[in-house]
PDB file of N, CA and C in Angstrom:
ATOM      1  N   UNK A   1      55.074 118.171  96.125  1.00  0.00           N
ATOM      2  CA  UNK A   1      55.348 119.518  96.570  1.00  0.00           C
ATOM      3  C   UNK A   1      56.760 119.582  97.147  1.00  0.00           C
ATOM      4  N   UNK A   2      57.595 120.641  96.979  1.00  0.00           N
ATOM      5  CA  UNK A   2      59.043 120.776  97.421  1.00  0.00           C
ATOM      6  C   UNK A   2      58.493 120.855  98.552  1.00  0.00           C
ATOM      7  N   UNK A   3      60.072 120.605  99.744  1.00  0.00           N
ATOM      8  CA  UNK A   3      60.324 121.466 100.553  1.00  0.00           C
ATOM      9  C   UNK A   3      60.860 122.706 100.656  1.00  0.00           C
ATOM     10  N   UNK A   4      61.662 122.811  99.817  1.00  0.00           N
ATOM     11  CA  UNK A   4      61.397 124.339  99.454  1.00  0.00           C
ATOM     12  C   UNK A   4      60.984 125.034  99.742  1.00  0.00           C
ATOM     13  N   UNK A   5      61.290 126.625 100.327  1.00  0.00           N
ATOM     14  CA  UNK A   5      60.276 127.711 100.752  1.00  0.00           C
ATOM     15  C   UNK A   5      60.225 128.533  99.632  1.00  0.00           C
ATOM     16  N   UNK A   6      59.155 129.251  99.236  1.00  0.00           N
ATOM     17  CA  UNK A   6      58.841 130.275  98.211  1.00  0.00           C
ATOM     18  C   UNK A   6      59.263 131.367  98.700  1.00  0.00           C
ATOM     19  N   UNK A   7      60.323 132.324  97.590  1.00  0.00           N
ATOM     20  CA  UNK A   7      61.005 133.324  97.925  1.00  0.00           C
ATOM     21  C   UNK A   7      60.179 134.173  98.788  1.00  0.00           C
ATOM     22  N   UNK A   8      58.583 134.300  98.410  1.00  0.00           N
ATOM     23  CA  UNK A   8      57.617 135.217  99.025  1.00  0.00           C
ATOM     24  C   UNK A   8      57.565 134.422 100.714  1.00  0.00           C
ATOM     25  N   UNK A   9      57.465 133.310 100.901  1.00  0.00           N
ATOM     26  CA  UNK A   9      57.589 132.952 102.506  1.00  0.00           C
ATOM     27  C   UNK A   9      58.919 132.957 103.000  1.00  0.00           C
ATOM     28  N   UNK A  10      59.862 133.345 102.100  1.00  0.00           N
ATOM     29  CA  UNK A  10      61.366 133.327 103.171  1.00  0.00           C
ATOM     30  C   UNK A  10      61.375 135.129 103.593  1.00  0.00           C
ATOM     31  N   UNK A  11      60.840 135.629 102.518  1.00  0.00           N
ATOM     32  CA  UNK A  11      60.424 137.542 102.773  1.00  0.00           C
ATOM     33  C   UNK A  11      59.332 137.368 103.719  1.00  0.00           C
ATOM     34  N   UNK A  12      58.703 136.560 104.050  1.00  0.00           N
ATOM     35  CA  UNK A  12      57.566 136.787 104.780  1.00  0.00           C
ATOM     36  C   UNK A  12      58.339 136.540 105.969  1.00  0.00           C
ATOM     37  N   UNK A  13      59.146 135.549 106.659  1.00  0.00           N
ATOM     38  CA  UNK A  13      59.634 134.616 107.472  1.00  0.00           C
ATOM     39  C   UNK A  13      60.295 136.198 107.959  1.00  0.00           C
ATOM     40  N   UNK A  14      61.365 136.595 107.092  1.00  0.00           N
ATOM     41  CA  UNK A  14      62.331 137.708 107.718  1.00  0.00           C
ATOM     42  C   UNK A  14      61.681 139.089 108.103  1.00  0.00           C
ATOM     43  N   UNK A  15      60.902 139.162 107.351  1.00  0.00           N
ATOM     44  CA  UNK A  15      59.671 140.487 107.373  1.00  0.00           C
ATOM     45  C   UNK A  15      59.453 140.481 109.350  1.00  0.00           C
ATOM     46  N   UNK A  16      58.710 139.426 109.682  1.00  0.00           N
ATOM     47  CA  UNK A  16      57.889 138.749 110.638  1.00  0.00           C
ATOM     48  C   UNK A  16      59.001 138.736 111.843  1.00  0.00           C
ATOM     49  N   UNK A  17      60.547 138.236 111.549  1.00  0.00           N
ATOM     50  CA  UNK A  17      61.372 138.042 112.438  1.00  0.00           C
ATOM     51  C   UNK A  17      61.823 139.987 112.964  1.00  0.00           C
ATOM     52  N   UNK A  18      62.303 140.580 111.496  1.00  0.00           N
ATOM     53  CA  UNK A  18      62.450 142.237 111.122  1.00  0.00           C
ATOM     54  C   UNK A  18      61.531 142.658 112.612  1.00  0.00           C
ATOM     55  N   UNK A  19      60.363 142.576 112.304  1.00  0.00           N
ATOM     56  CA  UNK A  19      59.279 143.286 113.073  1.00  0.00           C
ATOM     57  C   UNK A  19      58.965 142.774 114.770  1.00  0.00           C
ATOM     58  N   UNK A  20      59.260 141.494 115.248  1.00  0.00           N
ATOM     59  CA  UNK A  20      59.501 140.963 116.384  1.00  0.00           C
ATOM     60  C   UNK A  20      60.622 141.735 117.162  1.00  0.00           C
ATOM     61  N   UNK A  21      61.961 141.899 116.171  1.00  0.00           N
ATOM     62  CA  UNK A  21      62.632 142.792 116.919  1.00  0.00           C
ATOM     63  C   UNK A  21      62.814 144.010 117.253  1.00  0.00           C
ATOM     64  N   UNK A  22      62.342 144.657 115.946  1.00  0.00           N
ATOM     65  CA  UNK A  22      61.419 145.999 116.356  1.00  0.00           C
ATOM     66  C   UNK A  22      60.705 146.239 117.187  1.00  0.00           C
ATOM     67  N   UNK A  23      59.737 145.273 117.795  1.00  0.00           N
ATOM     68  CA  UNK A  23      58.902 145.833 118.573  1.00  0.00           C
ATOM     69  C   UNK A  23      59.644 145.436 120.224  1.00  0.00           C
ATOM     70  N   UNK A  24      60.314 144.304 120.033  1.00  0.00           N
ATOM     71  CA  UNK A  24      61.202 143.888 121.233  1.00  0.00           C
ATOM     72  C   UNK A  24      61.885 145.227 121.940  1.00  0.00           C
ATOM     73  N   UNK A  25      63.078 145.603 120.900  1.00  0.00           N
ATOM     74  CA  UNK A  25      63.675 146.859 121.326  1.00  0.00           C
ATOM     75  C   UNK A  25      62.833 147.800 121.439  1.00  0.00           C
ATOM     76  N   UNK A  26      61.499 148.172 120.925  1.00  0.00           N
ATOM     77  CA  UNK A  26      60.836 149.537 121.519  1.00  0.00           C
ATOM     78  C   UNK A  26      60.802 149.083 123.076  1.00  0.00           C
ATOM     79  N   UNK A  27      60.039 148.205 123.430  1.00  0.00           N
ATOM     80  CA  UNK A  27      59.441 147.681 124.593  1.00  0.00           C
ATOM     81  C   UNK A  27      60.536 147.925 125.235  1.00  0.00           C
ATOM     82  N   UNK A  28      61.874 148.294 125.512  1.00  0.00           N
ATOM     83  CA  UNK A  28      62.909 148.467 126.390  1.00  0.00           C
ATOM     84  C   UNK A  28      63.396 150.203 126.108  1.00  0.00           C
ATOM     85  N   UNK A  29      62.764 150.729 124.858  1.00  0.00           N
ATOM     86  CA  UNK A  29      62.883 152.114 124.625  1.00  0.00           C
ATOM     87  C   UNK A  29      64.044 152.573 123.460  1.00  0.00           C
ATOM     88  N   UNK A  30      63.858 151.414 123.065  1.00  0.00           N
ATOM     89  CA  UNK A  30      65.230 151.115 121.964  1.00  0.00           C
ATOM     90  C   UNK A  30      64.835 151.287 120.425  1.00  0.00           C
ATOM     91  N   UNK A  31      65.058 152.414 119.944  1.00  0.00           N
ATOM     92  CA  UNK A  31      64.912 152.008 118.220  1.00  0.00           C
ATOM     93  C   UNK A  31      66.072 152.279 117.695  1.00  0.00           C
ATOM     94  N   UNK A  32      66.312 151.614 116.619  1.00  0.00           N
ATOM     95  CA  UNK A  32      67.500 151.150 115.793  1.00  0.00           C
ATOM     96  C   UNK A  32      67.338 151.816 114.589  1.00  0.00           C
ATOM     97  N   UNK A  33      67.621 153.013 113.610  1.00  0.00           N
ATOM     98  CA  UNK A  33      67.070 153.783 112.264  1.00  0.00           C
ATOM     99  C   UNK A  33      67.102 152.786 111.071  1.00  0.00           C
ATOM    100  N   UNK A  34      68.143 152.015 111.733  1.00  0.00           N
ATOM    101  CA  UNK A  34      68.877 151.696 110.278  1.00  0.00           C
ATOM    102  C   UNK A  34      68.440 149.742 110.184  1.00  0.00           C
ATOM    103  N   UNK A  35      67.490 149.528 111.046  1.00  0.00           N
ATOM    104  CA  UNK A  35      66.592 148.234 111.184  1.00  0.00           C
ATOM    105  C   UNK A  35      65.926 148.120 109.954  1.00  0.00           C
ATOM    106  N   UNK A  36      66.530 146.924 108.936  1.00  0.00           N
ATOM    107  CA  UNK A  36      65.656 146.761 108.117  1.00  0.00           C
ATOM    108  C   UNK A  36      66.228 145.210 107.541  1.00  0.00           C
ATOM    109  N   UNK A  37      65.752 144.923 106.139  1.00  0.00           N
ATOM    110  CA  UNK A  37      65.998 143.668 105.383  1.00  0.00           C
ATOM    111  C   UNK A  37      67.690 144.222 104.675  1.00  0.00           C
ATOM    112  N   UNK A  38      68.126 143.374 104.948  1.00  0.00           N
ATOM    113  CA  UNK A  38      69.184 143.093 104.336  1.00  0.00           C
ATOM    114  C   UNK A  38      68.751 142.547 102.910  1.00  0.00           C
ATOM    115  N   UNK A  39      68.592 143.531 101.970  1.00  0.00           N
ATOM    116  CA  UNK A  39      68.504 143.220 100.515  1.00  0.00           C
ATOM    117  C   UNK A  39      69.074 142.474  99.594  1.00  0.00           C
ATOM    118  N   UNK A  40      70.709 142.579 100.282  1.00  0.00           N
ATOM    119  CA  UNK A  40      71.322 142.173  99.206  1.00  0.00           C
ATOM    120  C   UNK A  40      71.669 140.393  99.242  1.00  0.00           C
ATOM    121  N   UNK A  41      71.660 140.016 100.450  1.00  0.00           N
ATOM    122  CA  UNK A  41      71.628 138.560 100.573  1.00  0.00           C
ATOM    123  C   UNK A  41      70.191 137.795 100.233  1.00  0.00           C
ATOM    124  N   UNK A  42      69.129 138.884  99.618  1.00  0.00           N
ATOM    125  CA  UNK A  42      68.260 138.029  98.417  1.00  0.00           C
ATOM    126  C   UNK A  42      68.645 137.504  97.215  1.00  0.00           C
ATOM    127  N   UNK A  43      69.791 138.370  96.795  1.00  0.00           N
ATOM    128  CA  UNK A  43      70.265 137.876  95.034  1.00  0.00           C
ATOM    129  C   UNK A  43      71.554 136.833  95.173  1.00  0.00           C
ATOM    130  N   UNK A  44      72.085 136.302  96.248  1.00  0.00           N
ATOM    131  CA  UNK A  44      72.643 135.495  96.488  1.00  0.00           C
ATOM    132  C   UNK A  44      72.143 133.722  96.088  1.00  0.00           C
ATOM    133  N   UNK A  45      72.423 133.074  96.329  1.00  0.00           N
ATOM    134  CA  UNK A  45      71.832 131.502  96.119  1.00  0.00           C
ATOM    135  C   UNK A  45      71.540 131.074  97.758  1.00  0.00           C
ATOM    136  N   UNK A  46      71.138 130.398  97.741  1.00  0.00           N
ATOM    137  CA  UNK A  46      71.095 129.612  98.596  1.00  0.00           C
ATOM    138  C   UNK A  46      69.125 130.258  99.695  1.00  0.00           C
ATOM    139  N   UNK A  47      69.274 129.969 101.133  1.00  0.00           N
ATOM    140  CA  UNK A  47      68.089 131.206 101.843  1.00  0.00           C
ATOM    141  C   UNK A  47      68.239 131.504 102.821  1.00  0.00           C
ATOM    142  N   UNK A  48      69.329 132.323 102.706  1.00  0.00           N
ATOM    143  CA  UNK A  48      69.651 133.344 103.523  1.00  0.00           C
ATOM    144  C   UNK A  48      69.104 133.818 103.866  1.00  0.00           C
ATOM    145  N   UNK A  49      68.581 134.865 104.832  1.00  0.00           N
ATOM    146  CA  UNK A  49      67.583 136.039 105.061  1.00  0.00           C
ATOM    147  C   UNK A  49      68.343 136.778 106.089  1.00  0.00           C
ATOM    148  N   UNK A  50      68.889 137.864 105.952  1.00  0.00           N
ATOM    149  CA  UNK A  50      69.956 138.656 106.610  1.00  0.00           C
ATOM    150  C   UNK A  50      68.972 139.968 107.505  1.00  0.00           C
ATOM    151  N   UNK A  51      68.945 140.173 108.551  1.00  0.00           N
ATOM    152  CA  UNK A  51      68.251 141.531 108.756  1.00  0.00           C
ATOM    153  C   UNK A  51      69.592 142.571 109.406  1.00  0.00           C
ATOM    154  N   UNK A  52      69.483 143.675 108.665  1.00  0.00           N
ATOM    155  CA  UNK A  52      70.521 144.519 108.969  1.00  0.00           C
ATOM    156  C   UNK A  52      69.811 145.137 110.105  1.00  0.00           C
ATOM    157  N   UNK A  53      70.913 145.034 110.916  1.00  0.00           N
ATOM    158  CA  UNK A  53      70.855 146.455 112.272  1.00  0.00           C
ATOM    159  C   UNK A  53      71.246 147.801 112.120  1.00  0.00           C
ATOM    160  N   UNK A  54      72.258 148.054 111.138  1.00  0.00           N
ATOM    161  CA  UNK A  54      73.236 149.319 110.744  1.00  0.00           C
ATOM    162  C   UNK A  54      73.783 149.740 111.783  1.00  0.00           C
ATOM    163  N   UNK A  55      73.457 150.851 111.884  1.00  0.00           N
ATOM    164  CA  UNK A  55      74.329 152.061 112.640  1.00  0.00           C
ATOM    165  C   UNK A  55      73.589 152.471 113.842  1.00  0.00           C
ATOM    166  N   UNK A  56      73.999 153.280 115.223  1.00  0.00           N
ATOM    167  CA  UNK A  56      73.159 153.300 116.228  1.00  0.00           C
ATOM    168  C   UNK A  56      74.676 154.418 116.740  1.00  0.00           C
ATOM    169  N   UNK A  57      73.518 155.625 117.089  1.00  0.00           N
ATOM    170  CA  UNK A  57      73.962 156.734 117.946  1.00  0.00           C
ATOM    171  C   UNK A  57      74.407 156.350 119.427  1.00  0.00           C
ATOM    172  N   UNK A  58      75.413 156.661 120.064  1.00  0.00           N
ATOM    173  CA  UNK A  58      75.980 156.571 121.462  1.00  0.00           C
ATOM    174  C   UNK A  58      74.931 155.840 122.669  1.00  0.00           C
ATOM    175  N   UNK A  59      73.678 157.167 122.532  1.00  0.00           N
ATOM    176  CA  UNK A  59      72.765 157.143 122.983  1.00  0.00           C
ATOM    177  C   UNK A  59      71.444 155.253 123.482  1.00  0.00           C
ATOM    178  N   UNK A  60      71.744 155.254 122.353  1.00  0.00           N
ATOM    179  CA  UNK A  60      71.147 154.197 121.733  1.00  0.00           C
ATOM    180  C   UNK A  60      72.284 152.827 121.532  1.00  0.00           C
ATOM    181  N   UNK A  61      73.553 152.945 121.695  1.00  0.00           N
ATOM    182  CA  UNK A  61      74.152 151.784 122.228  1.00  0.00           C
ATOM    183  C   UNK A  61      73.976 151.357 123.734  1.00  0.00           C
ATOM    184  N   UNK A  62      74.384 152.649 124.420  1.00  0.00           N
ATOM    185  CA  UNK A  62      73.872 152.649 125.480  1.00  0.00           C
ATOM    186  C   UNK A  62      72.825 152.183 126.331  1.00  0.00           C
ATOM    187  N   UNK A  63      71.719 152.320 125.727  1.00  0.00           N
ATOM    188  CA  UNK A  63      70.367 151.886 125.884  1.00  0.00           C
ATOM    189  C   UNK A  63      70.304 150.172 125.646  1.00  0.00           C
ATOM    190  N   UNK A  64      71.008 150.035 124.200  1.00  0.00           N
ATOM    191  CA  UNK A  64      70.994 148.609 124.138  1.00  0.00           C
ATOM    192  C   UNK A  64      71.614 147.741 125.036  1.00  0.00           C
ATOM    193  N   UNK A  65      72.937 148.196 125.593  1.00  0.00           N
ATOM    194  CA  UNK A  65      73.662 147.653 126.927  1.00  0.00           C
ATOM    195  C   UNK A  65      72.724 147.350 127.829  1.00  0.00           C
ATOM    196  N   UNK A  66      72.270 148.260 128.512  1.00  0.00           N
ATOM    197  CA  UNK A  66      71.198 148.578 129.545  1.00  0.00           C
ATOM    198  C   UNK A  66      70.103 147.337 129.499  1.00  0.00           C
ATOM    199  N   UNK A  67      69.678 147.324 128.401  1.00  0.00           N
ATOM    200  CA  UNK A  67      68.588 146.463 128.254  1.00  0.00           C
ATOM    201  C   UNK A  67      69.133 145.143 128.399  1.00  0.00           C
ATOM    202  N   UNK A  68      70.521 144.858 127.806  1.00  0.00           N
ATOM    203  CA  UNK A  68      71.010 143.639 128.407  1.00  0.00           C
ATOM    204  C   UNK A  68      71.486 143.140 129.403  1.00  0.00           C
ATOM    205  N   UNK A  69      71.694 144.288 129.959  1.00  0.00           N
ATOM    206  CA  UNK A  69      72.382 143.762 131.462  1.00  0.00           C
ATOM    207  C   UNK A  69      70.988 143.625 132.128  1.00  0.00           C
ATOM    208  N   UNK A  70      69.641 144.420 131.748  1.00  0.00           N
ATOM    209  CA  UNK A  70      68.692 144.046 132.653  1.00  0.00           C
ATOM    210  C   UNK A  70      68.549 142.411 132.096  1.00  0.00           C
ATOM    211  N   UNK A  71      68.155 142.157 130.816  1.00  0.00           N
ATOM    212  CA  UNK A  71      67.850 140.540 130.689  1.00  0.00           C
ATOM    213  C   UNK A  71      68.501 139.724 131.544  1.00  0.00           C
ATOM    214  N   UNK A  72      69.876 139.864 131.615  1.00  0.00           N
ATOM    215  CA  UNK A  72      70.452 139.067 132.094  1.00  0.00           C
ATOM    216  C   UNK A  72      70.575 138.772 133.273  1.00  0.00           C
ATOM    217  N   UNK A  73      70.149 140.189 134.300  1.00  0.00           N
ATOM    218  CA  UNK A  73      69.739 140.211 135.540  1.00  0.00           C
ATOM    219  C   UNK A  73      68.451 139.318 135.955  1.00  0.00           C
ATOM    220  N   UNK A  74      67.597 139.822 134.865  1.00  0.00           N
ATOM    221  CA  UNK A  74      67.005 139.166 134.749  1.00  0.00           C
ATOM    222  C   UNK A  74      66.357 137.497 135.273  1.00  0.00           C
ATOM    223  N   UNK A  75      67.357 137.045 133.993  1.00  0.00           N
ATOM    224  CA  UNK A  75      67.218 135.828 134.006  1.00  0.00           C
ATOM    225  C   UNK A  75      68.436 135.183 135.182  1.00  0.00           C
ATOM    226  N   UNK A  76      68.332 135.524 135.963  1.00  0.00           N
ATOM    227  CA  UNK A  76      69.456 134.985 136.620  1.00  0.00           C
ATOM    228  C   UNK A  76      68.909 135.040 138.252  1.00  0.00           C
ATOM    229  N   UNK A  77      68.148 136.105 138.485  1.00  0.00           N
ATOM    230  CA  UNK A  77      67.025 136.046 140.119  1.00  0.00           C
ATOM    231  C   UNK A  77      66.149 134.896 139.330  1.00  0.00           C
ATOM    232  N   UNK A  78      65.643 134.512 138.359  1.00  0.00           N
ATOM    233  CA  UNK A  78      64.181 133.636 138.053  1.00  0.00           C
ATOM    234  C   UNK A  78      64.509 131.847 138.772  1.00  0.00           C
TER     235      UNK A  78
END
């Protein structure tokens, strides 16, 4: 048996990672529109698995800041 991953478990792998961060950024109030698979680094060689972030309104950079300065606050009283 290869080591090798089957194209269907490297889509599964990024699918799985895709959706972790989706639900990460809701949990801070954060959605991203343009969150998805990066398609085109499938027809490439090699196994890549790219997840695009795209584009994000003012609003919603903002928010993403926020959420990092809390992590980091965060992690830094622990």
């Amino acid at each position: 048996m290869s080591d090798k991953r089957t194209a269907v478990q490297q889509t599964g792998d990024a699918e799985r990672a895709l959706n972790e961060l989706r639900d990460a950024l809701a949990e801070v109030g954060v959605t991203l529109p343009s969150l998805w698979l990066d398609l085109a680094a499938y027809a490439g060689p090699g196994e890549v698995q790219l997840i695009e972030l795209g584009r994000c309104n003012i609003d919603t950079a903002r928010a993403l800041a926020a959420a990092r300065r809390a992590g980091r606050a965060a992690a830094v009283t622990r």
